[in-house]
Structure formats: structure tokens, C-alpha cells
N, C-alpha and C. Protein backbone atom coordinates (compact mmCIF):
# COMPACT_ATOMS: atom_id res chain seq x y z
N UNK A 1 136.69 -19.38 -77.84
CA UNK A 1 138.13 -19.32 -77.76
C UNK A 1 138.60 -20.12 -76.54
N UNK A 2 139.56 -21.00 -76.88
CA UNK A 2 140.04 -21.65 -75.72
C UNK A 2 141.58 -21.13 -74.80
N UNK A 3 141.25 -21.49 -73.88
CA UNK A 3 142.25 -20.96 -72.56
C UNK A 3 143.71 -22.09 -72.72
N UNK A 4 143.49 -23.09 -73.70
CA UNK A 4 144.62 -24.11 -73.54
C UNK A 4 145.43 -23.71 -75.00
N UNK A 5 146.47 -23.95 -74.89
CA UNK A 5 147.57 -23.68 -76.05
C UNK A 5 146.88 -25.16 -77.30
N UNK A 6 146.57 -24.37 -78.67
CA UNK A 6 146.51 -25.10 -79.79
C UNK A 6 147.77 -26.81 -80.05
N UNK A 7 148.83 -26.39 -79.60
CA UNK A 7 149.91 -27.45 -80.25
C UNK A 7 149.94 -28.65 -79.10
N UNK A 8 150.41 -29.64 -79.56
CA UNK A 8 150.61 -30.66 -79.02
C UNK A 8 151.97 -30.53 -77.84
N UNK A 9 152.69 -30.28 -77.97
CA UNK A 9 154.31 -30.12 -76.91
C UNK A 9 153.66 -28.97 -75.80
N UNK A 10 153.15 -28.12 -76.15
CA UNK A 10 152.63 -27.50 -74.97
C UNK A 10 151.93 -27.60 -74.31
N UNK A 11 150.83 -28.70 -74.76
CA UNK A 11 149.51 -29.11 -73.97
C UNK A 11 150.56 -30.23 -73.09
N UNK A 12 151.74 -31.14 -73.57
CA UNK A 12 151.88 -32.33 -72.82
C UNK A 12 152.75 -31.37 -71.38
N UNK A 13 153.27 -30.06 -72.17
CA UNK A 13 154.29 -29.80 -70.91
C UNK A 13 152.96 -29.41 -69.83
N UNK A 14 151.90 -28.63 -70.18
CA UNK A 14 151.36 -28.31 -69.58
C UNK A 14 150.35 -29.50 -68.35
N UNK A 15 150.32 -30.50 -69.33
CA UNK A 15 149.49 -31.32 -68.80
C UNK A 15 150.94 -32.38 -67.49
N UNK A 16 152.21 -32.28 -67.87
CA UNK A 16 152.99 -32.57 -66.88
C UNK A 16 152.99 -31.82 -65.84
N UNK A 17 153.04 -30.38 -65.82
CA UNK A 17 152.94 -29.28 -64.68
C UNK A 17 152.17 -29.89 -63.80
N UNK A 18 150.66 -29.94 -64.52
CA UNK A 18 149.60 -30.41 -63.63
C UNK A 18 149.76 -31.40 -62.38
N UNK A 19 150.63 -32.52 -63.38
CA UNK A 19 150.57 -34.00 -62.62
C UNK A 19 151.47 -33.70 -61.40
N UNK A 20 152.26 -33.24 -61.76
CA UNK A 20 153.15 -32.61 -60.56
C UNK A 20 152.99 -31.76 -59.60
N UNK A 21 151.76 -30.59 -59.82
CA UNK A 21 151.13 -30.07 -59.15
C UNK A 21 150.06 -30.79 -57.72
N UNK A 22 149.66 -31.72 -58.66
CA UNK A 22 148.95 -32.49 -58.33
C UNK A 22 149.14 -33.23 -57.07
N UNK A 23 150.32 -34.06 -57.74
CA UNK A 23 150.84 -34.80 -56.17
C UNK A 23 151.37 -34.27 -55.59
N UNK A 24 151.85 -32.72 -55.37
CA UNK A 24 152.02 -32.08 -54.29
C UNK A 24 151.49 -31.91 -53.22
N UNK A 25 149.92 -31.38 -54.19
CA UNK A 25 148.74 -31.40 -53.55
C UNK A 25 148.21 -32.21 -52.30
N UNK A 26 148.65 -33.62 -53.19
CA UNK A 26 148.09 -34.83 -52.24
C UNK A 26 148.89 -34.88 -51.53
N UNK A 27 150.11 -34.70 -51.52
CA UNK A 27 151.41 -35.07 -50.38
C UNK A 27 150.82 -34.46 -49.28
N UNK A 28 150.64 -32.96 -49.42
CA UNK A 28 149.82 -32.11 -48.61
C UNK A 28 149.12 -32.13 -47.75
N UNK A 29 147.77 -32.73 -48.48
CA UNK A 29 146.69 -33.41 -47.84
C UNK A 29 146.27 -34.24 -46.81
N UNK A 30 147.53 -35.30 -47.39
CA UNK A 30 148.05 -36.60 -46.54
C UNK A 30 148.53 -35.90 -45.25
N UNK A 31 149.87 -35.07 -45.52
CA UNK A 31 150.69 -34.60 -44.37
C UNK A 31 149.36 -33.76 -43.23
N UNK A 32 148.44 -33.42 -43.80
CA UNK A 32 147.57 -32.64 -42.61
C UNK A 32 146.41 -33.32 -42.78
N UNK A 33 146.08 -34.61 -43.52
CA UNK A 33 145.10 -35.82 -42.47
C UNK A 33 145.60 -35.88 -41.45
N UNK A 34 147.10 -36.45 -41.23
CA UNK A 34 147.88 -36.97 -40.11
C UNK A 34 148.22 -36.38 -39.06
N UNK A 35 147.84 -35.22 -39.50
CA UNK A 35 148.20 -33.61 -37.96
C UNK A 35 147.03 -34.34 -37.13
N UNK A 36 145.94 -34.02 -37.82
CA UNK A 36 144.45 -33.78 -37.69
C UNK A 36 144.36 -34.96 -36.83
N UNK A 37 144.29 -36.37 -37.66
CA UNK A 37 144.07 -37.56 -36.92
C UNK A 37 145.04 -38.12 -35.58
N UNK A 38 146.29 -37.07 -35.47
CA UNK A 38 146.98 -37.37 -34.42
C UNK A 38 146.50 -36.42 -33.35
N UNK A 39 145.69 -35.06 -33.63
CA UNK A 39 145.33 -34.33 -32.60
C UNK A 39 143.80 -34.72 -32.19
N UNK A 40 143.30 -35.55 -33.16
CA UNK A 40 141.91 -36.43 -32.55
C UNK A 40 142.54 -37.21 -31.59
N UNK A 41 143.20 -37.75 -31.85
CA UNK A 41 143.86 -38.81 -30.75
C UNK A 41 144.27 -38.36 -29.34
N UNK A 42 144.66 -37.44 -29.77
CA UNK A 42 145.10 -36.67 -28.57
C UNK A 42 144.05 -36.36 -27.51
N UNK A 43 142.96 -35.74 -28.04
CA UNK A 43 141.74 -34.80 -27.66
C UNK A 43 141.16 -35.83 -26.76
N UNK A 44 141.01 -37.27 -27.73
CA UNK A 44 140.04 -38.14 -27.41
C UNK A 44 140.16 -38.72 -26.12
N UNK A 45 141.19 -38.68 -25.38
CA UNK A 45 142.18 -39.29 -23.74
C UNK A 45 141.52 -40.82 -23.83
N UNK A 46 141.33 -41.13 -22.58
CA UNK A 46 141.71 -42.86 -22.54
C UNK A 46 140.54 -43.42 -22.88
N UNK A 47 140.16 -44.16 -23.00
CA UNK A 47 138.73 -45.01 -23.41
C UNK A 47 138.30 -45.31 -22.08
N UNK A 48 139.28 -45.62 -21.73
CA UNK A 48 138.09 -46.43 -19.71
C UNK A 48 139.03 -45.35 -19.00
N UNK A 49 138.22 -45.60 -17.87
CA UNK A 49 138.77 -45.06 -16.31
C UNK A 49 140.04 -45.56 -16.17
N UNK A 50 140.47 -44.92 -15.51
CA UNK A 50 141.51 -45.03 -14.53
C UNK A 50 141.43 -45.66 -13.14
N UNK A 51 142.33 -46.29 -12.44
CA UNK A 51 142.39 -46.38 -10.72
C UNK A 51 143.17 -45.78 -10.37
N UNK A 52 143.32 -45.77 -9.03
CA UNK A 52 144.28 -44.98 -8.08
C UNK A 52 144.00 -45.95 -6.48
N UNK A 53 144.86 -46.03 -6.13
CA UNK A 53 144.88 -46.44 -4.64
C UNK A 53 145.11 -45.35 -3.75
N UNK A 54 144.09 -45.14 -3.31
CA UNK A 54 144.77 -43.80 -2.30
C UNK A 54 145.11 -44.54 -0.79
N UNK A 55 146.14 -43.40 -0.35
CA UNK A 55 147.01 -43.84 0.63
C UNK A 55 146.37 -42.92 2.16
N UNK A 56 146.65 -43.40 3.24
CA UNK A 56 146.32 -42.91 4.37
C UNK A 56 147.52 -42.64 5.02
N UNK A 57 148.11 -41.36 5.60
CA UNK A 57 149.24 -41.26 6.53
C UNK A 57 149.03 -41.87 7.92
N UNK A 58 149.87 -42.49 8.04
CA UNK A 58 149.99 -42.77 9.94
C UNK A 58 151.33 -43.08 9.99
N UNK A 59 152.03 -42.02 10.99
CA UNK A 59 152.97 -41.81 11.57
C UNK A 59 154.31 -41.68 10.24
N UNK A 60 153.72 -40.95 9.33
CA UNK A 60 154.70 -40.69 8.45
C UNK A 60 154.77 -41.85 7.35
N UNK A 61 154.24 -42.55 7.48
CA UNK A 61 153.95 -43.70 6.50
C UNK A 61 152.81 -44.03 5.56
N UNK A 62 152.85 -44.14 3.94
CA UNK A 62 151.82 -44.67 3.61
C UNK A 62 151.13 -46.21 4.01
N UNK A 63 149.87 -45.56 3.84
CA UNK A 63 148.74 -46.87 4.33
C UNK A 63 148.12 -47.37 3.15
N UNK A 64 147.70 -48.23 2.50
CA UNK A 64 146.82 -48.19 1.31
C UNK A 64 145.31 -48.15 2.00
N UNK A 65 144.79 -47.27 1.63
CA UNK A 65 143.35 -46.92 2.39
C UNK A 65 142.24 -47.78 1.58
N UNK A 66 142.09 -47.02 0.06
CA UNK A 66 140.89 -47.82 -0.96
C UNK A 66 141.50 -47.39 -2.01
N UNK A 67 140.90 -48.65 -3.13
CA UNK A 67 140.65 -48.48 -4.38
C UNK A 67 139.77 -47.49 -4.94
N UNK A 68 140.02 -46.40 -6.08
CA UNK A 68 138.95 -45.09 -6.39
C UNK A 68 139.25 -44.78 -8.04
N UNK A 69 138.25 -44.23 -8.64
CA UNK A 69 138.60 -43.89 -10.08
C UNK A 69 139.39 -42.82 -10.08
N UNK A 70 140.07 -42.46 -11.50
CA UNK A 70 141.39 -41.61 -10.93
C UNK A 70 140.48 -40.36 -11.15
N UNK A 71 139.51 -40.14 -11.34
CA UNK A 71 138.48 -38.75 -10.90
C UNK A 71 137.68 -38.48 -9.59
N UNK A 72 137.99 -39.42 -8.68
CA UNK A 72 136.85 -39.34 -7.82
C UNK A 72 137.85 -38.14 -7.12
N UNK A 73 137.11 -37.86 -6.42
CA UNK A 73 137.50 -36.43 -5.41
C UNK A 73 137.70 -36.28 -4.01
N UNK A 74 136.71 -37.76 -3.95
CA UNK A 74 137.69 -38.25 -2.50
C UNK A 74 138.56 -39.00 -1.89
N UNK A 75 139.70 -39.35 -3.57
CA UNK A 75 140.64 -40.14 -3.31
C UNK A 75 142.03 -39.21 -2.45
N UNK A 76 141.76 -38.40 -2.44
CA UNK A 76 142.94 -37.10 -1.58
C UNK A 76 143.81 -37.06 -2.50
N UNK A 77 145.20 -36.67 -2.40
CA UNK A 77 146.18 -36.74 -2.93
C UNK A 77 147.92 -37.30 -2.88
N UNK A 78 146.96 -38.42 -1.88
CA UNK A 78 148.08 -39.36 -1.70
C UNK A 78 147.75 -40.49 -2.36
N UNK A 79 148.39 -40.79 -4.29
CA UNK A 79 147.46 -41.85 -4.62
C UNK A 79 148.73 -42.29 -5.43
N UNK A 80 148.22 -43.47 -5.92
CA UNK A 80 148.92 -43.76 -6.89
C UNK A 80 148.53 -44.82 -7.97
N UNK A 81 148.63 -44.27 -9.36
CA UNK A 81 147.75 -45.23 -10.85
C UNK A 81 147.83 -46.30 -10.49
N UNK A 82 146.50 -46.80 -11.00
CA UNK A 82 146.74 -48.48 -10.83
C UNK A 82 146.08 -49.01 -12.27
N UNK A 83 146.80 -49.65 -12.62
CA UNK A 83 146.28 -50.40 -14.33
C UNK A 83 144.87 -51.21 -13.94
N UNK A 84 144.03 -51.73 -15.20
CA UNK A 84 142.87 -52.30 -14.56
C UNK A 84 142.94 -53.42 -13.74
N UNK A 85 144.21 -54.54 -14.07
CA UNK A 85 144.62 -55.86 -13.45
C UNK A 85 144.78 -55.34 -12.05
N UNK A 86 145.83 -54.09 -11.91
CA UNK A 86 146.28 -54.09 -10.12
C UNK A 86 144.91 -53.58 -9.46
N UNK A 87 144.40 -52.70 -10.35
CA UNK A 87 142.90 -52.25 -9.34
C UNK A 87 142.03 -53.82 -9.05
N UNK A 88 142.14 -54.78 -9.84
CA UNK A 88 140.73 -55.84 -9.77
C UNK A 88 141.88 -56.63 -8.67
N UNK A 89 142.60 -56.65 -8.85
CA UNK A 89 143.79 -57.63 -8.07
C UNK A 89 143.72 -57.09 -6.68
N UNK A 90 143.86 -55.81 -6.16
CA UNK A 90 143.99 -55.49 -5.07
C UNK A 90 142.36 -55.53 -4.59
N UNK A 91 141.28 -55.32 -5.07
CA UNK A 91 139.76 -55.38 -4.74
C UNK A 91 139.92 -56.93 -4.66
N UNK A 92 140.05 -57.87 -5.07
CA UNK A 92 139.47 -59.23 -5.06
C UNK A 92 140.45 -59.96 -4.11
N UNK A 93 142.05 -59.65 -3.97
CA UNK A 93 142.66 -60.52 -3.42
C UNK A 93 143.55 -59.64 -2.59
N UNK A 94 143.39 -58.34 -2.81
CA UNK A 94 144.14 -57.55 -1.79
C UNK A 94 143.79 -56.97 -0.51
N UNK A 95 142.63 -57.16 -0.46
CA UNK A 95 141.32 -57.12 0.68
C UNK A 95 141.06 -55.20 1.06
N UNK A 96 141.18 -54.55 0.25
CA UNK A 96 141.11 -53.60 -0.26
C UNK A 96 139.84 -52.97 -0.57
N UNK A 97 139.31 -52.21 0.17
CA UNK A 97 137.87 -51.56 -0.23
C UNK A 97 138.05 -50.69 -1.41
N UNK A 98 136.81 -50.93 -1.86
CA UNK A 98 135.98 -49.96 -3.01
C UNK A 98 135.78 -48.77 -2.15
N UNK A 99 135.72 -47.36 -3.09
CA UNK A 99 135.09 -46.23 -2.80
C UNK A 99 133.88 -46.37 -3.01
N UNK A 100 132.82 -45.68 -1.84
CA UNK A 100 131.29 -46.41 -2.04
C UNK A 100 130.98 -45.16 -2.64
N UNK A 101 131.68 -43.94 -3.44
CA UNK A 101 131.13 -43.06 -4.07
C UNK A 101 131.36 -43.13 -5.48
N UNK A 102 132.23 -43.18 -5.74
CA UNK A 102 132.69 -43.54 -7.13
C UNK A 102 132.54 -45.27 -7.54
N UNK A 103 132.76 -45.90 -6.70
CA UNK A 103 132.42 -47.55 -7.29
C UNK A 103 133.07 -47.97 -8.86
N UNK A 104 134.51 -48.04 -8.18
CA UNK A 104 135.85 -48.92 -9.48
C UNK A 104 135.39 -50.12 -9.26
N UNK A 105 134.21 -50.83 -8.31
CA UNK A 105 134.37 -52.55 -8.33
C UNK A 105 133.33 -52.23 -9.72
N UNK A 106 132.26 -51.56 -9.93
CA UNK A 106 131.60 -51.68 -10.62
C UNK A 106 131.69 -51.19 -12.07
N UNK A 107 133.08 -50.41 -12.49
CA UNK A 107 133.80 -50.08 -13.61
C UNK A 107 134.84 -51.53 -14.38
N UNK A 108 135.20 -51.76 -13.08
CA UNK A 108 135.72 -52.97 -13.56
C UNK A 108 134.99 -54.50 -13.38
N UNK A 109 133.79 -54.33 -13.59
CA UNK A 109 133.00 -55.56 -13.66
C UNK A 109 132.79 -56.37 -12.60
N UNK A 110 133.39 -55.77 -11.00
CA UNK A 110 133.17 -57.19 -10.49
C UNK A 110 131.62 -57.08 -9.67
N UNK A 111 131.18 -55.88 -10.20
CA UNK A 111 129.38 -56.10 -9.56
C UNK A 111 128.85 -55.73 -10.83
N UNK A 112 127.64 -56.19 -10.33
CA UNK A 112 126.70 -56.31 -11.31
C UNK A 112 125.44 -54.77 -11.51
């Protein structure tokens, strides 16, 4: 015995339900790939390091002290982001030391 209606008009309404069911379904699906793949994105944070220039006080003034990754721990907390261009820019032509603990010259390629 079958579970589907014998006549023709009821199998097509039935078989329309479906189709419609259907791409609901997928609308669905789609809508929470896109949660999903936007909270991978999220999770995943930056691909490279970060810089930071940390700063030295004297007499109430910032100093630029060194170049440091934005994790190192002994950049203090007088710092400020530096994109990869201003970190290699200030190491090569800003006369700007590397942190000899963390080593951004060697994140950003300029040692070997």
C-alpha cells in the first residue's frame, strides 16, 4: 500500500508543496552557511603580526623608543599600531631599534 495519493492533481499539488518546501530549506541553509563562515572569520583574527612602536616618557612627552610585535610584553603601554610598511619604514629608515625579544625585523623579512 502506498503512502502517496492514487490521482494525478494530487500527486502534482503535492509534488509542488515539496518544491517549495524545498527551497525554503535551501534559503535556510544558505542563510546559516553565512552566519557560520562569517563567525570563522571572525575567530580566525589577522593572518600576520602586528607592530606597535612603543613610546618612552621624558618630561611628559612621548619618545619613540622601539619597534615590537603587537604581543610582545615588553612593549609597555605606551604604543601605538603600526601597519607592516610604517614598522619596515621606521626599522630601515627611521633609525629605530628592533625589540631583541620579540624580533619584528625578522617578521617582516628584513633578517634572515
Amino acid at each position: 500500500m502506498s503512502e502517496l495519493p492514487p490521482d494525478l492533481p494530487r500527486l502534482r499539488t503535492l509534488e509542488t508543496w515539496l518544491v517549495v518546501s524545498l527551497d525554503r530549506v535551501r534559503r535556510r541553509i544558505a542563510e546559516a552557511e553565512q552566519r557560520e563562515a562569517a563567525m570563522r572569520t571572525v575567530r580566525a583574527g589577522p593572518a600576520e603580526p602586528g607592530w606597535v612602536l612603543a613610546y618612552l616618557r621624558e618630561r611628559g612627552r612621548p619618545v619613540p623608543a622601539a619597534i615590537h610585535t603587537d604581543d610582545c610584553s615588553l612593549a609597555g603601554k605606551h604604543t601605538k599600531p603600526l601597519t607592516r610598511e610604517e614598522a619596515r619604514h621606521a626599522l630601515t629608515e627611521g633609525s629605530l631599534p628592533a625589540c631583541e625579544i620579540c624580533r619584528p625585523d625578522s617578521d617582516l623579512g628584513l633578517l634572515d
